[in-house]
Protein backbone atom coordinates (compact mmCIF):
# COMPACT_ATOMS: atom_id res chain seq x y z
CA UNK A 1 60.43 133.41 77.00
CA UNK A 2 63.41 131.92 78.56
CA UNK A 3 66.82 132.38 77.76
CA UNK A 4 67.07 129.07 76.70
CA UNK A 5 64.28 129.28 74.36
CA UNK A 6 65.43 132.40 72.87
CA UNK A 7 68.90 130.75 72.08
CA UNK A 8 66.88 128.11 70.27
CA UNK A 9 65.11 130.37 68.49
CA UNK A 10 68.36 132.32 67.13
CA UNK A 11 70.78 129.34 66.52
CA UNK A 12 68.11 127.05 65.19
CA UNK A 13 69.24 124.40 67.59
CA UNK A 14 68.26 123.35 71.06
CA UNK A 15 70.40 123.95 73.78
CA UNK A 16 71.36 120.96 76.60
CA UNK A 17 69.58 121.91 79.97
CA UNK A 18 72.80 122.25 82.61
CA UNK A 19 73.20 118.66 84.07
CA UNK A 20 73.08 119.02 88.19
CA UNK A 21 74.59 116.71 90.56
CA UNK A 22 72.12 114.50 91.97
CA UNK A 23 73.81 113.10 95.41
CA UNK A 24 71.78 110.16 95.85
CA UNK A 25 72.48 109.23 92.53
CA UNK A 26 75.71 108.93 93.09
CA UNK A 27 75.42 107.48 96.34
CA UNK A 28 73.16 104.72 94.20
CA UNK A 29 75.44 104.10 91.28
CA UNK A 30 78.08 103.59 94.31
CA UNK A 31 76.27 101.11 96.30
CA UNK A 32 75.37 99.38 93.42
CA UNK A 33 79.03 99.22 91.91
CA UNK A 34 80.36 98.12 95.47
CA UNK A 35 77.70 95.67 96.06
CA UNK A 36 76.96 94.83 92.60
CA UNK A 37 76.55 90.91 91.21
CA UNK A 38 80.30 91.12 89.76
CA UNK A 39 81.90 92.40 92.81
CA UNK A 40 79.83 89.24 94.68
CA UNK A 41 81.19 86.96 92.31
CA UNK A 42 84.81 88.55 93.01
CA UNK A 43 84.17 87.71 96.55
CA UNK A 44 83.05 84.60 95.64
CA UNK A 45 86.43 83.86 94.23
CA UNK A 46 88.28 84.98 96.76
CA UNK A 47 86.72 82.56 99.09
CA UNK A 48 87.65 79.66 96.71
CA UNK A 49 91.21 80.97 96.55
CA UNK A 50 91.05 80.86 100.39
CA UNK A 51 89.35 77.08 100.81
CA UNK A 52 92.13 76.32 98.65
CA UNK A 53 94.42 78.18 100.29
CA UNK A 54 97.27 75.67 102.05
CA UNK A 55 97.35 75.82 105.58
CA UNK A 56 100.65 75.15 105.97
CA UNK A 57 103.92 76.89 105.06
CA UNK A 58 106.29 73.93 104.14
CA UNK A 59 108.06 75.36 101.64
CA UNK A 60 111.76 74.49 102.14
CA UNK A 61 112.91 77.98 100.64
CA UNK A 62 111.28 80.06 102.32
CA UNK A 63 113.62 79.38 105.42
CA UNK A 64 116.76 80.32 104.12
CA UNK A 65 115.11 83.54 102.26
CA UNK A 66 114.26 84.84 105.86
CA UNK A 67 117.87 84.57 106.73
CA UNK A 68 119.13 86.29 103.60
CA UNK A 69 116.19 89.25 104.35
CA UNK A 70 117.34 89.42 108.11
CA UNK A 71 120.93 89.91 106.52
CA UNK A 72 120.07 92.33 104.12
CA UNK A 73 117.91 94.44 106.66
CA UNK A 74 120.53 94.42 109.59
CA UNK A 75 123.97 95.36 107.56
CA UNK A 76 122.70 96.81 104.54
CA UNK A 77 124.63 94.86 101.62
CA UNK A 78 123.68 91.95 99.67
CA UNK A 79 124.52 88.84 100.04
CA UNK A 80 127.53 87.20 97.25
CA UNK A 81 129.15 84.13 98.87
CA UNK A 82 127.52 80.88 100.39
CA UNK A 83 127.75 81.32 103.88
CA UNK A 84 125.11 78.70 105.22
CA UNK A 85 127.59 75.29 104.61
CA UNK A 86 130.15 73.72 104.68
CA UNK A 87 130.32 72.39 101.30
CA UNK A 88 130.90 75.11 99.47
CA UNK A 89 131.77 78.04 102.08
CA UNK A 90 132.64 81.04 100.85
CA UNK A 91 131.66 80.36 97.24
CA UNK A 92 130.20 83.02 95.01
CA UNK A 93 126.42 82.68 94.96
CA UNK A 94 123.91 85.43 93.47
CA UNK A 95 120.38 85.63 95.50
CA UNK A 96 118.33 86.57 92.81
CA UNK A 97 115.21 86.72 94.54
CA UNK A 98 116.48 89.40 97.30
CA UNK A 99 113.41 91.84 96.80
CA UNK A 100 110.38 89.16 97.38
CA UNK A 101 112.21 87.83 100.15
CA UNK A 102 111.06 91.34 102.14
CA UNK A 103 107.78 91.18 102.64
CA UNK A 104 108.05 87.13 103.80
CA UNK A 105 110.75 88.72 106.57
CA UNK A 106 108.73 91.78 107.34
CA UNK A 107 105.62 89.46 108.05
CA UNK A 108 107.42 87.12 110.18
CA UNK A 109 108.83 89.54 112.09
CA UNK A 110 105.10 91.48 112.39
CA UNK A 111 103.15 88.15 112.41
CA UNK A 112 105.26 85.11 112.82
CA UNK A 113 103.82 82.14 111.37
CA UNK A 114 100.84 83.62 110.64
CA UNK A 115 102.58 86.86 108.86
CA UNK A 116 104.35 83.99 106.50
CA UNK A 117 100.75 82.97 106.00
CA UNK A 118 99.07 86.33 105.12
CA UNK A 119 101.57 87.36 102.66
CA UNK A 120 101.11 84.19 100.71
CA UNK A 121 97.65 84.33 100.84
CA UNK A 122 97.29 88.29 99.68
CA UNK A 123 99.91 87.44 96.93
CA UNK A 124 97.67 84.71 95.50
CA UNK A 125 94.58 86.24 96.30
CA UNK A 126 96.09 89.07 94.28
CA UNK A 127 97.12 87.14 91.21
CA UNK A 128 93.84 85.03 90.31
CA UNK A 129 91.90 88.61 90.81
CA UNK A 130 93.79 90.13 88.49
CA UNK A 131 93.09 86.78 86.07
CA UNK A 132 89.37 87.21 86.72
CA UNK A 133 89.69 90.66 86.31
CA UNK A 134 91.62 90.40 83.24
CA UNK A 135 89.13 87.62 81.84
CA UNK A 136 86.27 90.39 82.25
CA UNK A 137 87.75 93.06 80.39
CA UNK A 138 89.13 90.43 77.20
CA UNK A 139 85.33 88.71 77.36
CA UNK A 140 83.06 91.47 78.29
CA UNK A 141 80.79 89.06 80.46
CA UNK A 142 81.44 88.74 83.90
CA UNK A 143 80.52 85.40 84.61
CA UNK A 144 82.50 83.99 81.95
CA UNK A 145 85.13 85.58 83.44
CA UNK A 146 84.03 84.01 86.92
CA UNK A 147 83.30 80.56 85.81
CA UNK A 148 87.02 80.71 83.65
CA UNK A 149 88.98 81.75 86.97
CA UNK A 150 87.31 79.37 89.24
CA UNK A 151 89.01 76.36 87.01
CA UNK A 152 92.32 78.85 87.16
CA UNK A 153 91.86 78.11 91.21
CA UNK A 154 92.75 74.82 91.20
CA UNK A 155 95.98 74.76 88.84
CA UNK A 156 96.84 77.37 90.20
CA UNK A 157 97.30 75.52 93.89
CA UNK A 158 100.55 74.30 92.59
CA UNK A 159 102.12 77.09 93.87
CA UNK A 160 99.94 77.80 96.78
CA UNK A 161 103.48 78.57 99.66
CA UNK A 162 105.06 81.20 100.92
CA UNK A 163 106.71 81.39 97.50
CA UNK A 164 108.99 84.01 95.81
CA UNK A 165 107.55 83.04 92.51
CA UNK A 166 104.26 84.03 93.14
CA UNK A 167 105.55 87.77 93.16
CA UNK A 168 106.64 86.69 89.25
CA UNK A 169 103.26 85.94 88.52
CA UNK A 170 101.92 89.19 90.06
CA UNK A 171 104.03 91.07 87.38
CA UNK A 172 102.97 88.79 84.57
CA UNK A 173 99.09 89.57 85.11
CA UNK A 174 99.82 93.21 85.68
CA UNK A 175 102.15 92.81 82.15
CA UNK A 176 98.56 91.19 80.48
CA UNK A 177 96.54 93.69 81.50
CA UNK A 178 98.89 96.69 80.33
CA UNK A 179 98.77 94.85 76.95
CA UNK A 180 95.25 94.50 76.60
CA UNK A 181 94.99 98.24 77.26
CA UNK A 182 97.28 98.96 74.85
CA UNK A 183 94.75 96.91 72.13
CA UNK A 184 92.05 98.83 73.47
CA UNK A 185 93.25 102.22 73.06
CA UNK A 186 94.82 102.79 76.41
CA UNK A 187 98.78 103.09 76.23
CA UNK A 188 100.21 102.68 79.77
CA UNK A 189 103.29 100.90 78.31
CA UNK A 190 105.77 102.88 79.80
CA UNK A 191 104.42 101.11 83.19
CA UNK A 192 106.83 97.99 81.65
CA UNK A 193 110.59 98.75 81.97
CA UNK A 194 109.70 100.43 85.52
CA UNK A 195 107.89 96.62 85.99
CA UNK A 196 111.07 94.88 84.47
CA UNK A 197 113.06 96.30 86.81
CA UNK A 198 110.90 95.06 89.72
CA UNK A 199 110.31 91.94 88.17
CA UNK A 200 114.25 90.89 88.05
CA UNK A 201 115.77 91.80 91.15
CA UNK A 202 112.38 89.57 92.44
CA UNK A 203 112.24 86.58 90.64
CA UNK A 204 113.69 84.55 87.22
CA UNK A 205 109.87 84.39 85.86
CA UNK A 206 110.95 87.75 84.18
CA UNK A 207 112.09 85.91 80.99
CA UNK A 208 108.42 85.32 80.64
CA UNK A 209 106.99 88.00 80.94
CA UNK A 210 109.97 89.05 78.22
CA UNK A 211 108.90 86.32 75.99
CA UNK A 212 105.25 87.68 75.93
CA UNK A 213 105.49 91.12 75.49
CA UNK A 214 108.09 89.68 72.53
CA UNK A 215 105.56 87.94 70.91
CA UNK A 216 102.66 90.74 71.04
CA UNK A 217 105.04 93.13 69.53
CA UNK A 218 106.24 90.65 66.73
CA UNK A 219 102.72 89.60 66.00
CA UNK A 220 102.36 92.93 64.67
CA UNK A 221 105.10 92.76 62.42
CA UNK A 222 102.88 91.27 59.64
CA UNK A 223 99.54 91.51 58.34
CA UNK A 224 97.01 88.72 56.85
CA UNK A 225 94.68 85.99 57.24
CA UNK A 226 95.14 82.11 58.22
CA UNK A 227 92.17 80.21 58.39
CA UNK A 228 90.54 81.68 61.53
CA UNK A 229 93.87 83.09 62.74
CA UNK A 230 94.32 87.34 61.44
CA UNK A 231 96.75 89.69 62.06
CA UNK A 232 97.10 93.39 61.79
CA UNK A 233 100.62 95.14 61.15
CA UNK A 234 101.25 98.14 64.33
CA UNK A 235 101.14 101.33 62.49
CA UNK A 236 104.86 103.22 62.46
CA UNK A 237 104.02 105.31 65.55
CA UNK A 238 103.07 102.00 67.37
CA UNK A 239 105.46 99.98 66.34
CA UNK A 240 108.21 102.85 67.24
CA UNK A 241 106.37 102.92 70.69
CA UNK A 242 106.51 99.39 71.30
CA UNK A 243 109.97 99.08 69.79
CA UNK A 244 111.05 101.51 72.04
CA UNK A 245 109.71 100.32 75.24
CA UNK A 246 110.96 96.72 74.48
CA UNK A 247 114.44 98.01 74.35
CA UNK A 248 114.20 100.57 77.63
CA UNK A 249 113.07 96.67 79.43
CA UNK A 250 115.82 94.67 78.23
CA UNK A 251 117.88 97.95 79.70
CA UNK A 252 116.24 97.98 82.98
CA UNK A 253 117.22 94.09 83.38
CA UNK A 254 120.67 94.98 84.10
CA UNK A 255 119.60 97.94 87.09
CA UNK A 256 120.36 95.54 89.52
CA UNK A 257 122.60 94.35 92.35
CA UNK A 258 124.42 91.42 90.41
CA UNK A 259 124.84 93.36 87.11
CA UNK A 260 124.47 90.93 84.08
CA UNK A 261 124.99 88.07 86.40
CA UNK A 262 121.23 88.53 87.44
CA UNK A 263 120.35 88.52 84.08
CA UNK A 264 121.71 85.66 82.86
CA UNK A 265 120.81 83.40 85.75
CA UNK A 266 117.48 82.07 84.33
CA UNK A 267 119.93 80.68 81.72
CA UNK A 268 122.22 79.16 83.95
CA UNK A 269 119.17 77.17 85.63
CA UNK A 270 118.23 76.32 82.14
CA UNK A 271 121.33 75.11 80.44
CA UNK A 272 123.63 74.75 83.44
CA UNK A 273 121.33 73.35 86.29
CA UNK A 274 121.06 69.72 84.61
CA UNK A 275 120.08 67.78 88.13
CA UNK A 276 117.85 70.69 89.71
CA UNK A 277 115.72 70.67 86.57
CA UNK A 278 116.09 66.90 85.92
CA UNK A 279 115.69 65.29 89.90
CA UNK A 280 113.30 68.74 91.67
CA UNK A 281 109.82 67.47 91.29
CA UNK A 282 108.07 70.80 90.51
CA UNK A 283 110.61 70.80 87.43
CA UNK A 284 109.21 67.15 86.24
CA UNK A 285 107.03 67.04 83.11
CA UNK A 286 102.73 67.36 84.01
CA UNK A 287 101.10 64.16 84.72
CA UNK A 288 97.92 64.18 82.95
CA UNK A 289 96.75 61.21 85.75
CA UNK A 290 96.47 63.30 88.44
CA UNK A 291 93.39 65.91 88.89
CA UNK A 292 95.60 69.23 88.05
CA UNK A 293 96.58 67.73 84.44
CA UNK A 294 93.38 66.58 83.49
CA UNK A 295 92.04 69.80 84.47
CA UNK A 296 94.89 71.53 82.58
CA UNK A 297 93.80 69.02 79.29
CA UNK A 298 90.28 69.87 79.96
CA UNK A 299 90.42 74.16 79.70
CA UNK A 300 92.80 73.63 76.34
CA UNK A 301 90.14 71.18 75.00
CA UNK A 302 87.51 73.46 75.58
CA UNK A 303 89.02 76.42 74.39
CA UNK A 304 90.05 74.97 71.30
CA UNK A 305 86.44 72.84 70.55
CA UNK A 306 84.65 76.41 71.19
CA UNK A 307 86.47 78.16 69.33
CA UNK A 308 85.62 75.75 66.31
CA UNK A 309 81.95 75.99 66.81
CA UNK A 310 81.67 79.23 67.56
CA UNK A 311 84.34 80.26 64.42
CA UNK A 312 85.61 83.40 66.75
CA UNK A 313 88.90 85.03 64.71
CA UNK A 314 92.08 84.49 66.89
CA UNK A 315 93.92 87.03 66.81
CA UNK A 316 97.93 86.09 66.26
CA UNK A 317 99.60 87.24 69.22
CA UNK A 318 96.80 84.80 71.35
CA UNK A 319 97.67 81.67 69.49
CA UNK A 320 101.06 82.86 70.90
CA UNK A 321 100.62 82.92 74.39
CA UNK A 322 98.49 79.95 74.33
CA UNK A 323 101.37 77.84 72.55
CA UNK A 324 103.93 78.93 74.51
CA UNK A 325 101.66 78.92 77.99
CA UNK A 326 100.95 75.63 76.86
CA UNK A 327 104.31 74.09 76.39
CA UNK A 328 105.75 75.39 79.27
CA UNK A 329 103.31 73.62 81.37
CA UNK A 330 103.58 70.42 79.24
CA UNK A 331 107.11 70.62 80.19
CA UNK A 332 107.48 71.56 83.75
CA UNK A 333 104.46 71.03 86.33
CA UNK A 334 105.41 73.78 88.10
CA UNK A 335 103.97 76.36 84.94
CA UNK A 336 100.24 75.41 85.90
CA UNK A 337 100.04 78.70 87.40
CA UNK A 338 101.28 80.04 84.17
CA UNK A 339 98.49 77.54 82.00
CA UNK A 340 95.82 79.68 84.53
CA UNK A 341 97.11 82.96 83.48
CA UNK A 342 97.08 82.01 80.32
CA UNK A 343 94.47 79.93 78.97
CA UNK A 344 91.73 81.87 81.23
CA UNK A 345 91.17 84.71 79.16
CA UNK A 346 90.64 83.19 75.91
CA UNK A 347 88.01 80.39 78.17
CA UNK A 348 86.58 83.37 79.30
CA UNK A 349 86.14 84.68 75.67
CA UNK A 350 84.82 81.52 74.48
CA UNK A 351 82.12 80.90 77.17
CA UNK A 352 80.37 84.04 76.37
CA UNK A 353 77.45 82.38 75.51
CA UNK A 354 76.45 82.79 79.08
CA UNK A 355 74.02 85.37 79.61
CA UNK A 356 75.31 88.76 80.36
CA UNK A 357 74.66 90.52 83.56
CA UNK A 358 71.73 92.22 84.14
CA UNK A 359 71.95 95.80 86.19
CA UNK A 360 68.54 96.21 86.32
CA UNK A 361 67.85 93.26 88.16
CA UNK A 362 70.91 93.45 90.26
CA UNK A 363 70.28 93.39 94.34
CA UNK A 364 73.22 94.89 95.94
CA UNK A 365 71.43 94.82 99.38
CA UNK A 366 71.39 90.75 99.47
CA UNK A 367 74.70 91.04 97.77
CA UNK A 368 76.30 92.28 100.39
CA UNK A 369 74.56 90.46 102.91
CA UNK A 370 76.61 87.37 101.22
CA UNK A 371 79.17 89.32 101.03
CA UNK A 372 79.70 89.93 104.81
CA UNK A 373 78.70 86.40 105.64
CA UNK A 374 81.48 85.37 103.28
CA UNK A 375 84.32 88.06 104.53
CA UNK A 376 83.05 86.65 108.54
CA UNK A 377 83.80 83.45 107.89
CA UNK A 378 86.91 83.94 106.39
CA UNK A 379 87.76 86.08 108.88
CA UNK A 380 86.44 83.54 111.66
CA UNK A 381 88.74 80.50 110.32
CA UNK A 382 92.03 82.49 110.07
CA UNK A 383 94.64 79.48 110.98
CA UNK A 384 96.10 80.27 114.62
CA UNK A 385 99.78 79.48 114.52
CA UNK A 386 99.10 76.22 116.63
CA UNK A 387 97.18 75.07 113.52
CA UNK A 388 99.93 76.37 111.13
CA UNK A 389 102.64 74.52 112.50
CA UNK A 390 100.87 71.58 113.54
CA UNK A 391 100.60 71.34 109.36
CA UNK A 392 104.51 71.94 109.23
CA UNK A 393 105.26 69.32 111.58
CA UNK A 394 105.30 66.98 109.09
CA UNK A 395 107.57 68.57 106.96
CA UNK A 396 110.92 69.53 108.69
CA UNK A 397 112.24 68.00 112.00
CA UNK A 398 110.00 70.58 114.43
CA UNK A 399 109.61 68.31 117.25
CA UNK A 400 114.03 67.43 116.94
CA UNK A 401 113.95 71.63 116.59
CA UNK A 402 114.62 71.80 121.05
CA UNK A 403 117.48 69.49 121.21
CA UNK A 404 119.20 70.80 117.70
CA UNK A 405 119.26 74.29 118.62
CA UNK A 406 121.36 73.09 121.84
CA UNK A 407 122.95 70.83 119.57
CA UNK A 408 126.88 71.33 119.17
CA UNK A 409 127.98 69.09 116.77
CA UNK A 410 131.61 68.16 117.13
CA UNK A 411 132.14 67.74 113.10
CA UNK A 412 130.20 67.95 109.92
CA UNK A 413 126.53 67.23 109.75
CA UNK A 414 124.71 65.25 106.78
CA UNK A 415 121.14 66.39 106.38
CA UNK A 416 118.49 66.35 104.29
CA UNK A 417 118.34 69.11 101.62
CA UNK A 418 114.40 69.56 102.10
CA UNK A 419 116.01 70.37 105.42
CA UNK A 420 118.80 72.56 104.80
CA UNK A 421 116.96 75.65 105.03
CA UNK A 422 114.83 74.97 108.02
CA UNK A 423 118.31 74.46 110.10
CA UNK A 424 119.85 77.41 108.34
CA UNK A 425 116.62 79.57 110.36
CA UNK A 426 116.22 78.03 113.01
CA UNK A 427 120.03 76.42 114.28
CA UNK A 428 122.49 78.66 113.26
CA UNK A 429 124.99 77.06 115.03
CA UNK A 430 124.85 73.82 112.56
CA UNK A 431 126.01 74.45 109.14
CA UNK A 432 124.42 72.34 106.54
CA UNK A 433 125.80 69.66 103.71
CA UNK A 434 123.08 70.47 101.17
CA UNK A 435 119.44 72.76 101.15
CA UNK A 436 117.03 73.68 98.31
CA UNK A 437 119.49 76.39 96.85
CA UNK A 438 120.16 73.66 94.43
CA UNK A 439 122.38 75.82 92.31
CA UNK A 440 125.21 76.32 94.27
CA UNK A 441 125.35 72.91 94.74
CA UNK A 442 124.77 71.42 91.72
CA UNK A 443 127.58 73.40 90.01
CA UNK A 444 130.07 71.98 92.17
CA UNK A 445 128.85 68.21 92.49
CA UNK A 446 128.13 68.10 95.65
CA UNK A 447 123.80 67.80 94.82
CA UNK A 448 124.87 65.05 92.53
CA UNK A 449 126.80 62.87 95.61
CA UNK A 450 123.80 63.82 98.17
CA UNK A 451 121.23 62.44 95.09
CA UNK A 452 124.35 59.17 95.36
CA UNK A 453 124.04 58.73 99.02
CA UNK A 454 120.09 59.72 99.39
CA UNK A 455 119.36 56.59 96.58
CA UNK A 456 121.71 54.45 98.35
CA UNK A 457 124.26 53.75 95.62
CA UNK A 458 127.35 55.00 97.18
CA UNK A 459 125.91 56.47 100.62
CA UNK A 460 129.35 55.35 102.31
CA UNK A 461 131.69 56.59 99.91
CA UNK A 462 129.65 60.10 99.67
CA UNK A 463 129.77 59.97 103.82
CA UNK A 464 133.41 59.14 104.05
CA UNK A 465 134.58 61.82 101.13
CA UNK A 466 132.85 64.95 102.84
CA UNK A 467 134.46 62.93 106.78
CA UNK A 468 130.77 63.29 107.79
CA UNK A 469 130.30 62.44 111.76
CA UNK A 470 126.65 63.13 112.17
CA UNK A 471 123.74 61.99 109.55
CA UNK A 472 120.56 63.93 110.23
CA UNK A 473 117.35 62.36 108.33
CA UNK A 474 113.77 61.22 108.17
CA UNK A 475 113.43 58.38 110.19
CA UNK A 476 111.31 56.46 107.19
CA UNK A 477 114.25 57.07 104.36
CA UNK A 478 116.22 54.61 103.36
CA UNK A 479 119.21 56.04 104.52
CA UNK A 480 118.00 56.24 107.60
CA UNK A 481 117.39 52.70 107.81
CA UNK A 482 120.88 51.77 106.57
CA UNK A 483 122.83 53.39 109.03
CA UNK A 484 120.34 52.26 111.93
CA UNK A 485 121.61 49.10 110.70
CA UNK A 486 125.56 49.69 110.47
CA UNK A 487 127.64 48.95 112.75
CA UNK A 488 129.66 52.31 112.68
CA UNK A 489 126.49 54.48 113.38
CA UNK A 490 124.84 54.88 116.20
CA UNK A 491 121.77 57.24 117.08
CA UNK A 492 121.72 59.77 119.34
CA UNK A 493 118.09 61.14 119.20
CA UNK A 494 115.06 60.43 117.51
CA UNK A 495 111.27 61.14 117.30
CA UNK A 496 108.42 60.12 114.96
CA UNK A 497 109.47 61.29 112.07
CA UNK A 498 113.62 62.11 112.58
CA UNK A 499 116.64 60.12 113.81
CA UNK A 500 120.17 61.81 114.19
CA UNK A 501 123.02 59.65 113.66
CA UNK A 502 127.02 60.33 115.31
CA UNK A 503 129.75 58.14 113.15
CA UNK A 504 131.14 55.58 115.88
CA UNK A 505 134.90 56.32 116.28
CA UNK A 506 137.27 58.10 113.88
CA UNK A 507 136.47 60.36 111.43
CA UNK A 508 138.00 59.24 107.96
């Protein structure tokens, strides 16, 4: 008898054979994890993320963050004090995106055009992952998840640019999954203050991600029924957890370079900022005419009608997000991205009427035979940086870049403010009237007389106040096509798509 069997006899119970290591098992459950139908559908999405990928990086930011990086990386101090024009030289200015501006700087300098490209593209590829991934572990069926994200794609192409706000959005999703751990058991929640403290020296969108871990903790603050809405009250331990870590966030806020000033900036844009928010087009309410809004109408429409016919509970602290995802977008187009985080989850949740995947019938070898065909061509139709900038041409005054950078203007220069960073990059030598750092300008009322002389109500006055010599435009603006038809102007280069102006005699 074996030893096994005489254990059995004398404890009355059996006892569990030793359980041996079977390598090509493992090798097996690998393969088939690796190659499996949900990692081809991640690769899937990828691909659509790429398609819809822009080829071009006309963002008029991302110039002057290259400069501030290049500054920060050669001497070592942050920047406090506008020192890119002449309108308001020297005044105090806080750069609250310093950290995100790195990796842009550190791919230029690696890649050039094509660096700018790649870390735009891993950022976003990064961010609707983590939503697909997110969508799988909140639905439990894959392609749910799959069929959720791939609507997430396309609003979320409003921020598709070499962006510092996509690094915002990285946080949030990384914020949404640490909170559905948390509901399932896991607590990683001291991850968040150490993520707070990343997320504001890197981009405003913090206050978000503040607002949302807000309203899952206060959603636990009571207990009940509504209908089809329920919530559960945290017990004391994690409620004293939560409490705890909400506090040690708010605290990590201020561990930056700027102090409080950092913090309160998202404020400043929001109470203080009245022309940036009210005249900068990513700022303007959605427009339910054009494909991104209907699409954005469509994924609320259908979470909400499945969610009546199915009669699924909602739990509180997701009627939450979605009202809040939901008017932010309403209000400002550029919070699309934010409607994808969102709203793709509880789609995913609602859709899981699809039929759940199937291991058994899985084939991971033709799996990854798409697979590599997908990651080839991708691969294969990487934009050169011909094809990059041949996109950016028509964006910024490229083919007028040659004679500008030997340009030395003899007084001020009026430009374009879509321009402003592009000369602050690329001609040094010129220092601008206005660029997209709105904020410095608006405070002063200086973006309020460019918005004056760009609609042609005062363009004289504005030109004659600031004793502007040289106008630098887009040849098809009607600015442009004033002074081409003044008498006191007269041009003194010009291309396809940009004219520079000199003032004819005296300077006022």
């Amino acid at each position: 008898m074996s030893s096994s069997s005489i254990n059995e006899v004398l404890t009355g119970s059996p006892v569990a054979e030793p359980i041996t290591c079977n390598p090509a098992t493992q090798l097996d459950r690998l393969w088939r994890t690796i190659f499996g139908f949900p990692a081809l559908l991640g690769v899937l999405l990828a691909g659509t993320v790429y398609v819809f990928a822009n080829r071009s990086i006309a963002d008029p930011d991302i110039w002057w963050h290259l400069r501030n990086a290049e500054f920060l990386v050669q001497h070592g101090s942050m920047i406090r004090h506008d020192m890119y024009s002449f309108t308001a030289s020297g005044a105090p200015w806080i750069n609250h995106e310093w950290l995100t501006e790195l990796p842009y700087y550190f791919g230029w300098r690696l890649m050039g055009i094509r660096g700018l490209y790649l870390v735009l593209l891993c950022s976003v590829e990064l961010i609707l992952m983590g939503v697909f991934y997110l969508a799988y572990r909140v639905s439990g069926n894959v392609k749910a998840a799959f069929l959720a994200s791939w609507f997430a794609v396309i609003l979320a192409t409003i921020s598709f640019g070499p962006r510092t706000l996509l690094f915002g959005w990285i946080f949030l999703v990384v914020e949404l999954l640490i909170l559905q751990q948390f509901k399932e058991g896991k607590d990683r929640t001291w991850l968040l203050p150490p993520l707070f403290l990343l997320w504001v020296n890197s981009h405003g969108s913090w206050l978000i991600g503040l607002v949302f871990f807000s309203i899952f903790v206060g959603s636990g603050l009571i207990e009940g029924q509504w209908g089809r809405i329920t919530a559960t009250r945290w017990t004391r331990t994690q409620l004293l957890k939560l409490g705890t870590i909400l506090a040690l966030s708010v605290l990590a806020l201020f561990v930056n370079p700027y102090t409080y000033h950092l913090v309160f900036y998202p404020f400043d844009l929001a109470f203080q900022q009245k022309l940036n928010v009210s005249h900068v087009i990513e700022w303007q309410s959605l427009d339910f005419h054009a494909v991104r809004g209907k699409i954005v109408f469509g994924m609320l429409a259908a979470t909400i009608l499945l969610a009546l016919a199915r009669k699924r509970q909602w739990r509180l602290h997701e009627v939450g997000f979605l009202l809040f995802g939901f008017y932010a977008t309403l209000t400002y187009s550029r919070f699309m991205f934010l409607a994808a985080i969102v709203l793709t989850p509880l789609l995913a949740v609602e859709m899981d009427f699809l039929p759940a995947y199937r291991r058994e019938i899985d084939r991971p070898l033709l799996n990854a035979a798409i697979i590599a065909c997908l990651v080839a061509g991708c691969v294969w139709g990487f934009p050169s940086p011909k094809y990059l900038m041949e996109n950016t041409v028509k964006d910024y005054p490229v083919k007028a870049l040659p004679y500008l950078q030997q340009f030395a203007p003899t007084g001020r220069v009026f430009n374009d403010y879509l321009w402003g960073g592009y000369l602050i990059w690329n001609a040094r030598q010129i220092p601008v009237f206005v660029d997209s750092r709105v904020d410095i300008f608006d405070h002063r009322g200086i973006f309020g007389d460019y918005l004056d002389a760009m609609g042609i109500k005062r363009p004289m006055e504005v030109l004659d106040k600031y004793h502007i010599k040289y106008v630098l435009y887009g040849k098809d603006k009607p600015l442009a096509y004033l002074l081409l038809h003044s008498p006191g102007w007269k041009v003194t280069y010009d291309d396809e798509t940009t004219v520079l102006f000199e003032r004819i005699g005296n300077v006022p």
